[in-house]
PDB file of N, CA and C in Angstrom:
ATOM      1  N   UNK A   1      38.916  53.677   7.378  1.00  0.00           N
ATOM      2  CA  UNK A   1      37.607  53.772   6.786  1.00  0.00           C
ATOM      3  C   UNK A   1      37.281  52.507   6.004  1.00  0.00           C
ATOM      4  N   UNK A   2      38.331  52.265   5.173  1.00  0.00           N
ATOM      5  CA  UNK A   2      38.053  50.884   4.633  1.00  0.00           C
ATOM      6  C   UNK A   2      37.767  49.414   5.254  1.00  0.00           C
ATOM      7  N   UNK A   3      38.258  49.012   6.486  1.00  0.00           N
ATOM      8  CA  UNK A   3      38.068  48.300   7.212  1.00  0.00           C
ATOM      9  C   UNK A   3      37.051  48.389   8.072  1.00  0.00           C
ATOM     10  N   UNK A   4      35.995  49.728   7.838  1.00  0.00           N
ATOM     11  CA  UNK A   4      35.131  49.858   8.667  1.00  0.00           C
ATOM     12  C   UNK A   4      34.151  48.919   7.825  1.00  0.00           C
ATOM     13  N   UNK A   5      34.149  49.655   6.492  1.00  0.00           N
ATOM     14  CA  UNK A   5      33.204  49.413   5.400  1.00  0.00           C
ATOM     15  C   UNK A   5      33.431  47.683   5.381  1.00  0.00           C
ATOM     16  N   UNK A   6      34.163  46.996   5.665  1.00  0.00           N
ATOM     17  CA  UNK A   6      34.886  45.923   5.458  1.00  0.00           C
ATOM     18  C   UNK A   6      33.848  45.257   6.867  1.00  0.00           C
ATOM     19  N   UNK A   7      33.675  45.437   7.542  1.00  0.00           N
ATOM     20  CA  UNK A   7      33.317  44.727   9.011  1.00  0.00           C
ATOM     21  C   UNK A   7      31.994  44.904   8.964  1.00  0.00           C
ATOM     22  N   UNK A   8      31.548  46.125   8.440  1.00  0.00           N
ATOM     23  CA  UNK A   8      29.768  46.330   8.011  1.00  0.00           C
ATOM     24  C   UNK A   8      29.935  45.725   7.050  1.00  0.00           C
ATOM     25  N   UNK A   9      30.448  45.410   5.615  1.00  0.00           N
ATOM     26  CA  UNK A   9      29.675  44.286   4.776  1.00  0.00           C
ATOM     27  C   UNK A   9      29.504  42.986   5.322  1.00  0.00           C
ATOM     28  N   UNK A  10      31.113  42.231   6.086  1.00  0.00           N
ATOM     29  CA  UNK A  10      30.529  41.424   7.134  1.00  0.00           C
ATOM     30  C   UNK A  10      29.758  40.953   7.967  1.00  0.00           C
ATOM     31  N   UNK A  11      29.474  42.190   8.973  1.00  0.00           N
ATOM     32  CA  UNK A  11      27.991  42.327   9.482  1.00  0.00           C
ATOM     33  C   UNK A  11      26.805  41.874   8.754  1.00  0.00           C
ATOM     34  N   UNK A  12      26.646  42.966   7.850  1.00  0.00           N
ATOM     35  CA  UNK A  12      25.843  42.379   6.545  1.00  0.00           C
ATOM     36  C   UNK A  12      25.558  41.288   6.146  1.00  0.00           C
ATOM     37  N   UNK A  13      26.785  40.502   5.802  1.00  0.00           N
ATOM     38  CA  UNK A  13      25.951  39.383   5.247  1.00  0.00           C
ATOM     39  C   UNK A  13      26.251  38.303   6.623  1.00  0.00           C
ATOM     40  N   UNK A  14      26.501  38.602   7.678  1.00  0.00           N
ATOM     41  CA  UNK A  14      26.707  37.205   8.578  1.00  0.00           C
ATOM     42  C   UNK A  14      24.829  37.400   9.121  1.00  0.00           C
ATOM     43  N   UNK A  15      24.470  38.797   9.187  1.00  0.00           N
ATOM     44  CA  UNK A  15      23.312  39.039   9.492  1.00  0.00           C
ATOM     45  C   UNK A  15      22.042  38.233   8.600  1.00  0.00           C
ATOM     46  N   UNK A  16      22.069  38.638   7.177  1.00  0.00           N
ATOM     47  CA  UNK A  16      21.831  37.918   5.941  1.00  0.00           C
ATOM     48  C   UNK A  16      21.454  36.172   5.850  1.00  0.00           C
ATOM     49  N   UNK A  17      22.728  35.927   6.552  1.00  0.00           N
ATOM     50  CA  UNK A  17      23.042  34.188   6.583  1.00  0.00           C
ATOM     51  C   UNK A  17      22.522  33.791   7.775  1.00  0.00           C
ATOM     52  N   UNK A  18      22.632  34.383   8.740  1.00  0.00           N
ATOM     53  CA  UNK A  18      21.161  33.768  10.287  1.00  0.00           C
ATOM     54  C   UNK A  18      19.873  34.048   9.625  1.00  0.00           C
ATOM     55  N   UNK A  19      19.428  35.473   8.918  1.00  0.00           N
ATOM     56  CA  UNK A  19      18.050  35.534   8.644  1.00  0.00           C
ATOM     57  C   UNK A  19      17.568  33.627   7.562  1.00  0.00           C
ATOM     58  N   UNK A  20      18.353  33.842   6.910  1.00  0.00           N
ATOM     59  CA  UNK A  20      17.968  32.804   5.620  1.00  0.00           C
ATOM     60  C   UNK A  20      17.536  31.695   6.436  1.00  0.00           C
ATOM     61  N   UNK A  21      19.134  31.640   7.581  1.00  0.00           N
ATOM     62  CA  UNK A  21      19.021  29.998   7.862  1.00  0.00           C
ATOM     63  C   UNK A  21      17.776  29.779   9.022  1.00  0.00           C
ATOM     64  N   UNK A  22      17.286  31.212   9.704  1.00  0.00           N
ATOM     65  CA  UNK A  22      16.390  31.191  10.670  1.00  0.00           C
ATOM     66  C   UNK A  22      14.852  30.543   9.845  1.00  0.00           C
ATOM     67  N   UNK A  23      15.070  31.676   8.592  1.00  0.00           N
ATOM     68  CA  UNK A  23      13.545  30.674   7.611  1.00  0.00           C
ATOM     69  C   UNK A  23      13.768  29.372   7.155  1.00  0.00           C
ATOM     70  N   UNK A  24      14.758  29.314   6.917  1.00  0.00           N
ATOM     71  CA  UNK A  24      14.994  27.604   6.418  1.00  0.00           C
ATOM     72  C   UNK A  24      14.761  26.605   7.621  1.00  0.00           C
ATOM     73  N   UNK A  25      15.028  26.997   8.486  1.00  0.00           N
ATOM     74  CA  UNK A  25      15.323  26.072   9.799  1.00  0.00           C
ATOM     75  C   UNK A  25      13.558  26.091  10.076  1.00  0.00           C
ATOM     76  N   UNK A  26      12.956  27.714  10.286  1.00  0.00           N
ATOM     77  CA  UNK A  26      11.663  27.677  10.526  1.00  0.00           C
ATOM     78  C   UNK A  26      10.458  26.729   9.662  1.00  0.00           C
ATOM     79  N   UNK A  27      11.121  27.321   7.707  1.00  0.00           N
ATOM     80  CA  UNK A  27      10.168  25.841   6.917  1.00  0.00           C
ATOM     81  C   UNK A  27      10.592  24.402   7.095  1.00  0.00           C
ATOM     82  N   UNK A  28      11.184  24.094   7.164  1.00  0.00           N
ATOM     83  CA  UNK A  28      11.760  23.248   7.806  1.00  0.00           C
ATOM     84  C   UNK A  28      11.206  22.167   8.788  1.00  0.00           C
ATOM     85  N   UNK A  29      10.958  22.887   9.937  1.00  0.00           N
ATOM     86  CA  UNK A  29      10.281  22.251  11.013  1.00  0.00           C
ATOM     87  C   UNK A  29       9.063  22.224  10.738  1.00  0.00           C
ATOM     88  N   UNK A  30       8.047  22.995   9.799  1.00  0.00           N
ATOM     89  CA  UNK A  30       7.202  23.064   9.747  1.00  0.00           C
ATOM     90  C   UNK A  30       6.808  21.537   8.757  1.00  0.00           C
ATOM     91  N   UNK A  31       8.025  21.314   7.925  1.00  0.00           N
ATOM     92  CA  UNK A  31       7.974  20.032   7.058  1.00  0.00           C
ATOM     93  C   UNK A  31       8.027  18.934   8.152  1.00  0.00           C
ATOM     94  N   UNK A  32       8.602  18.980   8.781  1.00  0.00           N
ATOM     95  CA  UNK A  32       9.149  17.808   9.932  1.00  0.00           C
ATOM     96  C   UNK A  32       7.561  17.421  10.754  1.00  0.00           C
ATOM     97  N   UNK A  33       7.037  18.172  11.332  1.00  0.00           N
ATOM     98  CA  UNK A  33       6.117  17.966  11.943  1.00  0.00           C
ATOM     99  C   UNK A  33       4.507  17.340  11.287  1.00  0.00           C
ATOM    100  N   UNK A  34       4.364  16.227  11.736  1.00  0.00           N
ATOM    101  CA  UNK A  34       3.268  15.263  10.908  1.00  0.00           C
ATOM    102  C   UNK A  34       2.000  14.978  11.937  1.00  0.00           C
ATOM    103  N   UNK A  35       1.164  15.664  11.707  1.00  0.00           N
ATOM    104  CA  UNK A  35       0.325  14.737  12.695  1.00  0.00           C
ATOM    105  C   UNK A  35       0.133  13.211  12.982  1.00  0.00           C
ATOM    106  N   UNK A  36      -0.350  12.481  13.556  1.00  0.00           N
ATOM    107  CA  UNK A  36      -0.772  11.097  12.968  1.00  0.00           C
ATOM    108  C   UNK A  36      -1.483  11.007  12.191  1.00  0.00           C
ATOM    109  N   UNK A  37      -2.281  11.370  11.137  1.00  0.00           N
ATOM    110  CA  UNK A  37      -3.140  11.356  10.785  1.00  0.00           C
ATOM    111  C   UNK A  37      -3.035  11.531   9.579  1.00  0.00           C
ATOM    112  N   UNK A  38      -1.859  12.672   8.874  1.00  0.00           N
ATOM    113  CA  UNK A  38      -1.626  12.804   8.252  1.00  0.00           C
ATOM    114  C   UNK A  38      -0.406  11.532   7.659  1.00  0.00           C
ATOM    115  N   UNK A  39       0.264  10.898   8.575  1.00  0.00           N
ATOM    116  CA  UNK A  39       1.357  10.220   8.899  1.00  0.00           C
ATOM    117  C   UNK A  39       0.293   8.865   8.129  1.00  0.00           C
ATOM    118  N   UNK A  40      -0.948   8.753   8.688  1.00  0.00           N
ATOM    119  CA  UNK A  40      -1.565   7.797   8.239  1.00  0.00           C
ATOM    120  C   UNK A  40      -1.895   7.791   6.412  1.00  0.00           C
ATOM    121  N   UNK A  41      -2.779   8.969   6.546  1.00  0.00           N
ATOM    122  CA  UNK A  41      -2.281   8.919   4.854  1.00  0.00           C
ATOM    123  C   UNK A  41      -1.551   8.666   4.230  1.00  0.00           C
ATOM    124  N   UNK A  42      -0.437   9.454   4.421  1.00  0.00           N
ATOM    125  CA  UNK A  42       0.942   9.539   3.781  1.00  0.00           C
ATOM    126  C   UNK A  42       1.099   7.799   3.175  1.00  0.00           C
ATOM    127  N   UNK A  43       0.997   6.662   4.124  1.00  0.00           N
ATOM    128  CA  UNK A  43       1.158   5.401   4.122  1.00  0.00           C
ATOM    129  C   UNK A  43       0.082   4.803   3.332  1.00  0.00           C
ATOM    130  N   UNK A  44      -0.971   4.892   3.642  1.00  0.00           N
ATOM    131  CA  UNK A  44      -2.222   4.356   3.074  1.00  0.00           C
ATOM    132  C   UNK A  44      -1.754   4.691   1.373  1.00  0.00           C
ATOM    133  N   UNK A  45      -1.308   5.923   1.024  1.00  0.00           N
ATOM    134  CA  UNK A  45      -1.535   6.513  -0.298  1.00  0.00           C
ATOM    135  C   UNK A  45      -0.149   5.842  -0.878  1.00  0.00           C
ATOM    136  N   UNK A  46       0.908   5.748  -0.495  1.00  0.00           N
ATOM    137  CA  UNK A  46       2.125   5.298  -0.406  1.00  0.00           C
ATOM    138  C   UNK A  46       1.718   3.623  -1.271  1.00  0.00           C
ATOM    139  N   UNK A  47       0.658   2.991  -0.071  1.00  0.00           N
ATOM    140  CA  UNK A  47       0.530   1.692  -0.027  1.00  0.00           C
ATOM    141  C   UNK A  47      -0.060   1.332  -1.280  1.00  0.00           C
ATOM    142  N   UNK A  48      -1.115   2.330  -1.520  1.00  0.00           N
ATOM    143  CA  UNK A  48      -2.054   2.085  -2.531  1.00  0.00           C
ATOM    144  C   UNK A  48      -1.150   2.127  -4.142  1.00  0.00           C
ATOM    145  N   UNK A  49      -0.165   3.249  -3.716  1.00  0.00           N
ATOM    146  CA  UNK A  49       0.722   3.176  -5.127  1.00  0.00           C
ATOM    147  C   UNK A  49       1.391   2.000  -5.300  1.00  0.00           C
ATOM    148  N   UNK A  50       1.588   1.577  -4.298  1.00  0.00           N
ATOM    149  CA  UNK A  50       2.475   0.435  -4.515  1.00  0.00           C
ATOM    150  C   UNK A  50       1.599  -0.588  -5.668  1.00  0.00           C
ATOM    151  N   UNK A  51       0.670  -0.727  -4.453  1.00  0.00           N
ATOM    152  CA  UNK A  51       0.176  -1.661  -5.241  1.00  0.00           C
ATOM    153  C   UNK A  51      -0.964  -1.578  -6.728  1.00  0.00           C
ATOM    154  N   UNK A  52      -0.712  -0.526  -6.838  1.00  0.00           N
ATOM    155  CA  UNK A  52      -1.324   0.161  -8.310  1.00  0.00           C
ATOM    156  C   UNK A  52      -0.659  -0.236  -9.797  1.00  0.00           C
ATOM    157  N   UNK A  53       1.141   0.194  -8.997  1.00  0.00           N
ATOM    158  CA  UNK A  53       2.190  -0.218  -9.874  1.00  0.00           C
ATOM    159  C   UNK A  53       1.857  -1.957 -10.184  1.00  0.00           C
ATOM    160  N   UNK A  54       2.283  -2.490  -8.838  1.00  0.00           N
ATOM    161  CA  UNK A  54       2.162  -4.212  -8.988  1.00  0.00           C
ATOM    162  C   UNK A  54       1.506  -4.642 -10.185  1.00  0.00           C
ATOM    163  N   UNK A  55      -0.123  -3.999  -9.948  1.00  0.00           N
ATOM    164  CA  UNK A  55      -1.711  -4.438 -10.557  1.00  0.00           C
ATOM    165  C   UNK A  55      -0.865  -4.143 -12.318  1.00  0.00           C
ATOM    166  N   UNK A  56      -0.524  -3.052 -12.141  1.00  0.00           N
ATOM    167  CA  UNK A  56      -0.282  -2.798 -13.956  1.00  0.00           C
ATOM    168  C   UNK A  56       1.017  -3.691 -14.563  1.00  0.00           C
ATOM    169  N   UNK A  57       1.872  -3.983 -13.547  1.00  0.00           N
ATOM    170  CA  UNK A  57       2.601  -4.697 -14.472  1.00  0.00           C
ATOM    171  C   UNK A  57       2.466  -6.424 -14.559  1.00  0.00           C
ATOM    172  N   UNK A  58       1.598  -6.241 -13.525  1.00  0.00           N
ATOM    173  CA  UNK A  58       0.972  -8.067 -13.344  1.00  0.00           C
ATOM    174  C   UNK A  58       0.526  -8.359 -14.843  1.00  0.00           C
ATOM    175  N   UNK A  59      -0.635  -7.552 -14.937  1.00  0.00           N
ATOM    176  CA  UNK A  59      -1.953  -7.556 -15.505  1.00  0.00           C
ATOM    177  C   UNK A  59      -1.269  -8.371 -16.922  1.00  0.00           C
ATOM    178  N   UNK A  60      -0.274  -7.985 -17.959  1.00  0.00           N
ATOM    179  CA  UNK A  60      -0.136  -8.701 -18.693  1.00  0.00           C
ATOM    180  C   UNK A  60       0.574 -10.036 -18.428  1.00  0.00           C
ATOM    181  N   UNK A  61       0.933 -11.052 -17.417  1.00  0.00           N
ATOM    182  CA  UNK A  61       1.176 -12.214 -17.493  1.00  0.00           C
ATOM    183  C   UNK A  61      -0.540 -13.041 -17.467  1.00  0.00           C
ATOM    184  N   UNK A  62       0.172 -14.304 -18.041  1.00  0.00           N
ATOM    185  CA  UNK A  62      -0.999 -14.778 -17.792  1.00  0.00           C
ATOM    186  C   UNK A  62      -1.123 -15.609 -16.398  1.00  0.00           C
ATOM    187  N   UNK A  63      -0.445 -15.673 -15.268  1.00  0.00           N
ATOM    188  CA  UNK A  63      -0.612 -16.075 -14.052  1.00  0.00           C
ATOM    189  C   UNK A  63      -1.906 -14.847 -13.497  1.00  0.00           C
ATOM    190  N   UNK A  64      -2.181 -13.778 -14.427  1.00  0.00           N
ATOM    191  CA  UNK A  64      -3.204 -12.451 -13.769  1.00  0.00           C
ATOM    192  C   UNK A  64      -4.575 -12.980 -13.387  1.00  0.00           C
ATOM    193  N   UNK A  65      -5.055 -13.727 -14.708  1.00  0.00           N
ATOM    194  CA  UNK A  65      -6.315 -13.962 -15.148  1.00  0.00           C
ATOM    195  C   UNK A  65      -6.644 -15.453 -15.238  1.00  0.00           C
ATOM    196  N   UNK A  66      -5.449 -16.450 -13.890  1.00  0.00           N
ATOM    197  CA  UNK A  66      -6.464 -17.836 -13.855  1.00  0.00           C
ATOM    198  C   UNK A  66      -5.747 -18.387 -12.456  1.00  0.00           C
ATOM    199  N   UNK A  67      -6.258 -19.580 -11.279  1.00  0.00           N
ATOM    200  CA  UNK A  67      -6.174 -19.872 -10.496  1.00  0.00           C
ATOM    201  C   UNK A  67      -5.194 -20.732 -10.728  1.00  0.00           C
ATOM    202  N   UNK A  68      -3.933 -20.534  -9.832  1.00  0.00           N
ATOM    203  CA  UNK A  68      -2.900 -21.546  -9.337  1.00  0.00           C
ATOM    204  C   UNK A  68      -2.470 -22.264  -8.386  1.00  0.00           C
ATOM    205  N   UNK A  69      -2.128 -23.519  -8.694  1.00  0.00           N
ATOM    206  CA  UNK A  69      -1.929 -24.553  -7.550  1.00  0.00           C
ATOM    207  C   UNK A  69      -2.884 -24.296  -6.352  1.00  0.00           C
ATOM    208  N   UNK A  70      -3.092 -23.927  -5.311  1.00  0.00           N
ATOM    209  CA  UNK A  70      -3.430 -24.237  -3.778  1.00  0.00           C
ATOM    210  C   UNK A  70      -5.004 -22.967  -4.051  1.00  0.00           C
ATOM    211  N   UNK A  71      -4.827 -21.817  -4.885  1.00  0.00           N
ATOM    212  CA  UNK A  71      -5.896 -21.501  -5.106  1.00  0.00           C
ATOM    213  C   UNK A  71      -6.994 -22.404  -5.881  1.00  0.00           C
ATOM    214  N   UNK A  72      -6.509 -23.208  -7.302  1.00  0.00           N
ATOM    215  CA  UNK A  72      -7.601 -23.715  -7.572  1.00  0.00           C
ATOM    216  C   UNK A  72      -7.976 -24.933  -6.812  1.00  0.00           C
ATOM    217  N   UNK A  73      -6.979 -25.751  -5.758  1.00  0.00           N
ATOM    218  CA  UNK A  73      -7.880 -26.658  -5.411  1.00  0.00           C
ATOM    219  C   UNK A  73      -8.687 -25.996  -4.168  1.00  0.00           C
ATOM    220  N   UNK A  74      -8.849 -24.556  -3.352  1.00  0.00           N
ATOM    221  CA  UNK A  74      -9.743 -23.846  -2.710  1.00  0.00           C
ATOM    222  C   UNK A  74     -10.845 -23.963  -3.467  1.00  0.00           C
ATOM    223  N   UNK A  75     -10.575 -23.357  -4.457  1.00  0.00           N
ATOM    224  CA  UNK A  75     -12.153 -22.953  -5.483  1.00  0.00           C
ATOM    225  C   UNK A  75     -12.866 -24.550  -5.660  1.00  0.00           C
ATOM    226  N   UNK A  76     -12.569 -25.270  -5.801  1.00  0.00           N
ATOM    227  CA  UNK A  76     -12.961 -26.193  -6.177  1.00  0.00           C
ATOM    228  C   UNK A  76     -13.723 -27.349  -5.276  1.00  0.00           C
ATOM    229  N   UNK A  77     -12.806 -27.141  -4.070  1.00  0.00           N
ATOM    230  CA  UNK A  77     -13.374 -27.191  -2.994  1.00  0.00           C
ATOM    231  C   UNK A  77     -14.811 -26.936  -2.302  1.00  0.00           C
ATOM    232  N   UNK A  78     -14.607 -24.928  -2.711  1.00  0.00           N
ATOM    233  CA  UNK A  78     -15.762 -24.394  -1.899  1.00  0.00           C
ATOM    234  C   UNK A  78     -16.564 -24.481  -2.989  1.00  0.00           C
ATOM    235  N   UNK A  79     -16.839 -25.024  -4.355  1.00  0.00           N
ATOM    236  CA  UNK A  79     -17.659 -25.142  -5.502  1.00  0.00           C
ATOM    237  C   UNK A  79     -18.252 -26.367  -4.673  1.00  0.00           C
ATOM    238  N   UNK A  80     -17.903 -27.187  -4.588  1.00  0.00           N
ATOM    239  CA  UNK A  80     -18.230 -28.934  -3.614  1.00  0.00           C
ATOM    240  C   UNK A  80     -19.252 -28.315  -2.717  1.00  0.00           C
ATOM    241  N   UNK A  81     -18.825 -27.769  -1.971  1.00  0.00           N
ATOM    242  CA  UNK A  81     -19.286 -27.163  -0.502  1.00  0.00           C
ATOM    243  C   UNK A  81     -20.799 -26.816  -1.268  1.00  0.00           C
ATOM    244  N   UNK A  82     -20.753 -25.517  -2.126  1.00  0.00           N
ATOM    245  CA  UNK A  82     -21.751 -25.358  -2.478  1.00  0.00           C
ATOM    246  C   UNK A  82     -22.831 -26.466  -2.993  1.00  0.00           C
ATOM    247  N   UNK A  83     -22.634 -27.222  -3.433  1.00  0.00           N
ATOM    248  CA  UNK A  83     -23.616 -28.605  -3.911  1.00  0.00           C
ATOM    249  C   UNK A  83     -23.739 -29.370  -2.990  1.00  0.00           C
ATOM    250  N   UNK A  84     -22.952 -28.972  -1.831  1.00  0.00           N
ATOM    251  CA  UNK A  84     -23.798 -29.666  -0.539  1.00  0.00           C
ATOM    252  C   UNK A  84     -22.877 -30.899  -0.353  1.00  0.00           C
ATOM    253  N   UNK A  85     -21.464 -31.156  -0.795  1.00  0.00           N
ATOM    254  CA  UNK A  85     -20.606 -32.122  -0.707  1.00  0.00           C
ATOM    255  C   UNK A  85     -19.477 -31.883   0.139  1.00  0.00           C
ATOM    256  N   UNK A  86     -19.271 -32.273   1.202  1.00  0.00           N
ATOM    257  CA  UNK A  86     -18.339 -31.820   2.800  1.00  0.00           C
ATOM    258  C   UNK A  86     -17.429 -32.386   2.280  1.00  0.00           C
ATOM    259  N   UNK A  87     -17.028 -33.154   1.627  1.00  0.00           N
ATOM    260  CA  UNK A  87     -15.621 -33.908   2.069  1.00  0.00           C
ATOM    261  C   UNK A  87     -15.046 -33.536   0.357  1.00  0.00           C
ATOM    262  N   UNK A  88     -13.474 -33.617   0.291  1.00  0.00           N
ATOM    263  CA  UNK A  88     -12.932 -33.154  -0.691  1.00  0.00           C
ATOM    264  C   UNK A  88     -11.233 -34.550  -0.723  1.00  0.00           C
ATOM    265  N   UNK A  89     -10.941 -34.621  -1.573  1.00  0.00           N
ATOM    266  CA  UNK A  89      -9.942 -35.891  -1.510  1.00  0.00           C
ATOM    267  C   UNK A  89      -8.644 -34.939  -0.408  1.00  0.00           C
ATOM    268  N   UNK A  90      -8.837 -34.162  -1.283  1.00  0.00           N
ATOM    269  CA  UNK A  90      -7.396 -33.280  -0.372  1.00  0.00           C
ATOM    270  C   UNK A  90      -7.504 -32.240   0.672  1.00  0.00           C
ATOM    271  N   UNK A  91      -9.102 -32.565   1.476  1.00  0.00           N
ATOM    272  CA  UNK A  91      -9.778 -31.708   2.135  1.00  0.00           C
ATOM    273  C   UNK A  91      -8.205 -31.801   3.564  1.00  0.00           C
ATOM    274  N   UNK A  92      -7.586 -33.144   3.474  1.00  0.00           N
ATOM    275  CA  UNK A  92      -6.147 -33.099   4.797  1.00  0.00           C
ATOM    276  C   UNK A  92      -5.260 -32.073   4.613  1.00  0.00           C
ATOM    277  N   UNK A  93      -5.342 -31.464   3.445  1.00  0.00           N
ATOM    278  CA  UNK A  93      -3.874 -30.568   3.414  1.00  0.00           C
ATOM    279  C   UNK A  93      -4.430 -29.303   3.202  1.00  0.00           C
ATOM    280  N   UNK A  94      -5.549 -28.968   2.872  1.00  0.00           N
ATOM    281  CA  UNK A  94      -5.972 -27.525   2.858  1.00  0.00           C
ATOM    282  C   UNK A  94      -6.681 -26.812   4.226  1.00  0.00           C
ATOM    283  N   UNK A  95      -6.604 -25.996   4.510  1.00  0.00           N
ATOM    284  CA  UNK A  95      -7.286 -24.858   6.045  1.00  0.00           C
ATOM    285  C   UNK A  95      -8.533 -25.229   5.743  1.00  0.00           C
ATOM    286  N   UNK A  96      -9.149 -25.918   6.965  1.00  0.00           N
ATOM    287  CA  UNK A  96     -10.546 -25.982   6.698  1.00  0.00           C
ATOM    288  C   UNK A  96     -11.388 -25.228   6.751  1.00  0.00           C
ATOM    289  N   UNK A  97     -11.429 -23.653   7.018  1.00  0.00           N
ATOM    290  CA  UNK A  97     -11.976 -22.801   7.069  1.00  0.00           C
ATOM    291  C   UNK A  97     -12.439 -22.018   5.748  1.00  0.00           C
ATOM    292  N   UNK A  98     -11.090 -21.901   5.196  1.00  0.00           N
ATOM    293  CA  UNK A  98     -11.363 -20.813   4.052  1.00  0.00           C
ATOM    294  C   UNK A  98     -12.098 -21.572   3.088  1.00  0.00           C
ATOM    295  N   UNK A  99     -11.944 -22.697   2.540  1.00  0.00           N
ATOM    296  CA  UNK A  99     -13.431 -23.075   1.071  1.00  0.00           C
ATOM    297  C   UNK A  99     -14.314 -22.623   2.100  1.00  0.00           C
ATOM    298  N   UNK A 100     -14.686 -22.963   3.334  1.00  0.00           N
ATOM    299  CA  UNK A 100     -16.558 -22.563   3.561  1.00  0.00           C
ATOM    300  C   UNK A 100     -16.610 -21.597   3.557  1.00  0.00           C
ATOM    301  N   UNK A 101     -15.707 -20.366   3.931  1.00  0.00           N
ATOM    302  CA  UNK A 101     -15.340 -19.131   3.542  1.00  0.00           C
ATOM    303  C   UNK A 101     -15.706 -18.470   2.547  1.00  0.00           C
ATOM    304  N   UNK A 102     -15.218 -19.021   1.456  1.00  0.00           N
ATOM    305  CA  UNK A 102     -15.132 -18.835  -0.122  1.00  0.00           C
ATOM    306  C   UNK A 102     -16.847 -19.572  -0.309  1.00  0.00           C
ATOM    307  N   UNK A 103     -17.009 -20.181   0.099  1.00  0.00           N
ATOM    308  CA  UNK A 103     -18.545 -21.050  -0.690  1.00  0.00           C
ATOM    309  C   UNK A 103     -19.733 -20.375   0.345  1.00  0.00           C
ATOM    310  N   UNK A 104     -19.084 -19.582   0.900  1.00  0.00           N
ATOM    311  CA  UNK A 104     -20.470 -18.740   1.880  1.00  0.00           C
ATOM    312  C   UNK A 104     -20.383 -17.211   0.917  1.00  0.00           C
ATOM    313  N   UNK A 105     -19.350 -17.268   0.202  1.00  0.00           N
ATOM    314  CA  UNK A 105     -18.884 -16.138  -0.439  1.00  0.00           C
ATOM    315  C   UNK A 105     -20.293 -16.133  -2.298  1.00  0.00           C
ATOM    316  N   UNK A 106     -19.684 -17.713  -2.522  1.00  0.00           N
ATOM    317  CA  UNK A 106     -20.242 -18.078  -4.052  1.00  0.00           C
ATOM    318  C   UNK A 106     -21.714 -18.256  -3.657  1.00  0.00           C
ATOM    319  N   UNK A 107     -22.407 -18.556  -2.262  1.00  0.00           N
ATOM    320  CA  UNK A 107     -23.693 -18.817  -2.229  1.00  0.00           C
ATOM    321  C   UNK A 107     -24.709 -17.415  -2.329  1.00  0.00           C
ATOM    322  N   UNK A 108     -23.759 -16.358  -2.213  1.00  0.00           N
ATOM    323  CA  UNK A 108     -24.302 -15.237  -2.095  1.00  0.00           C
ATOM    324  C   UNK A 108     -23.778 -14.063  -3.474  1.00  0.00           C
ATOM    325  N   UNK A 109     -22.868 -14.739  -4.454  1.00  0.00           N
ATOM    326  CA  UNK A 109     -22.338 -13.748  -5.850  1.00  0.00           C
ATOM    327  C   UNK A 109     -22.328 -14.987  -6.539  1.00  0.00           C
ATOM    328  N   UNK A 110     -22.944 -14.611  -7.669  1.00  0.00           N
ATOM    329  CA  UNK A 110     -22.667 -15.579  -8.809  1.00  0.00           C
ATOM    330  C   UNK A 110     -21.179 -15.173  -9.414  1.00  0.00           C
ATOM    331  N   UNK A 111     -20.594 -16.399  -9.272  1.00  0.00           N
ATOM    332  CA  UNK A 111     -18.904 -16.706  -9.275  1.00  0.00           C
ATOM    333  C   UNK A 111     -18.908 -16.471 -11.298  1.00  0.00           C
ATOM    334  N   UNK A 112     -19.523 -16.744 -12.034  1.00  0.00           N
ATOM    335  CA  UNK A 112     -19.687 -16.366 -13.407  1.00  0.00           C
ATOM    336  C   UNK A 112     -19.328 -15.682 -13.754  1.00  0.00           C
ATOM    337  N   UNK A 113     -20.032 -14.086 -12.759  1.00  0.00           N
ATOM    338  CA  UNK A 113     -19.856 -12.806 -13.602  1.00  0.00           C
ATOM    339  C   UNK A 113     -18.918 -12.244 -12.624  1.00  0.00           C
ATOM    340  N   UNK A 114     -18.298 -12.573 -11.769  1.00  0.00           N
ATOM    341  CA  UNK A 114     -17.562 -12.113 -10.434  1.00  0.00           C
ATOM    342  C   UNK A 114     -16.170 -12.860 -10.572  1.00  0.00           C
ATOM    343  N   UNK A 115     -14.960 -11.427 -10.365  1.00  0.00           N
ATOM    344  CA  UNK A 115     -13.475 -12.406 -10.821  1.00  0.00           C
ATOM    345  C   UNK A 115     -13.186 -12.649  -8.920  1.00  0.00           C
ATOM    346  N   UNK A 116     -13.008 -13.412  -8.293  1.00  0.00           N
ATOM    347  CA  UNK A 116     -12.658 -13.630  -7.259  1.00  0.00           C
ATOM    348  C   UNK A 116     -11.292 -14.600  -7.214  1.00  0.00           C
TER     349      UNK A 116
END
């Protein structure tokens, strides 16, 4: 009798331990499975934290709030451009695209009130 009772609590819980692992396995897959779409978020929102963090711990150097090396001679550049002056001393080593870029940018936002 005792060994019966012994093989039914067994039963019991081996029964017990498939049910659990059948829901675990079932939430489970249900975690696993991503649409694309959602897959896309996931990243986008991911991305955006990232760079949320970056923005806040930048923000107090002062490299945050002024133009360095290869940026300011751009700006300065497409400032030229704007007054109607094509040629720049170091117009050989910079992409000739981006100041007209940038000065098709300043002809249309006043660069004053605008942090670019």
């Amino acid at each position: 009798m005792g060994s019966k009772r012994e093989s039914t609590k067994k039963n019991h819980l081996k029964k017990l331990t498939q049910e659990k692992t059948q829901a675990w396995d079932k939430n489970n897959l249900k975690l696993r499975v991503l649409t694309p779409e959602m897959l896309l978020i996931a990243i986008f929102i991911l991305a955006l934290v990232i760079r949320l963090v970056y923005l806040n711990q930048i923000i107090s150097t002062p490299i945050f709030y002024g133009l360095a090396m290869d940026s300011d001679k751009y700006e300065n550049y497409a400032l030229e451009i704007t007054k109607g002056n094509f040629t720049h001393k170091d117009s050989i080593y910079l992409n000739p695209l981006y100041p007209f870029f940038l000065a098709l940018i300043y002809s249309y936002v006043d660069i004053a009130t605008s942090p670019l």
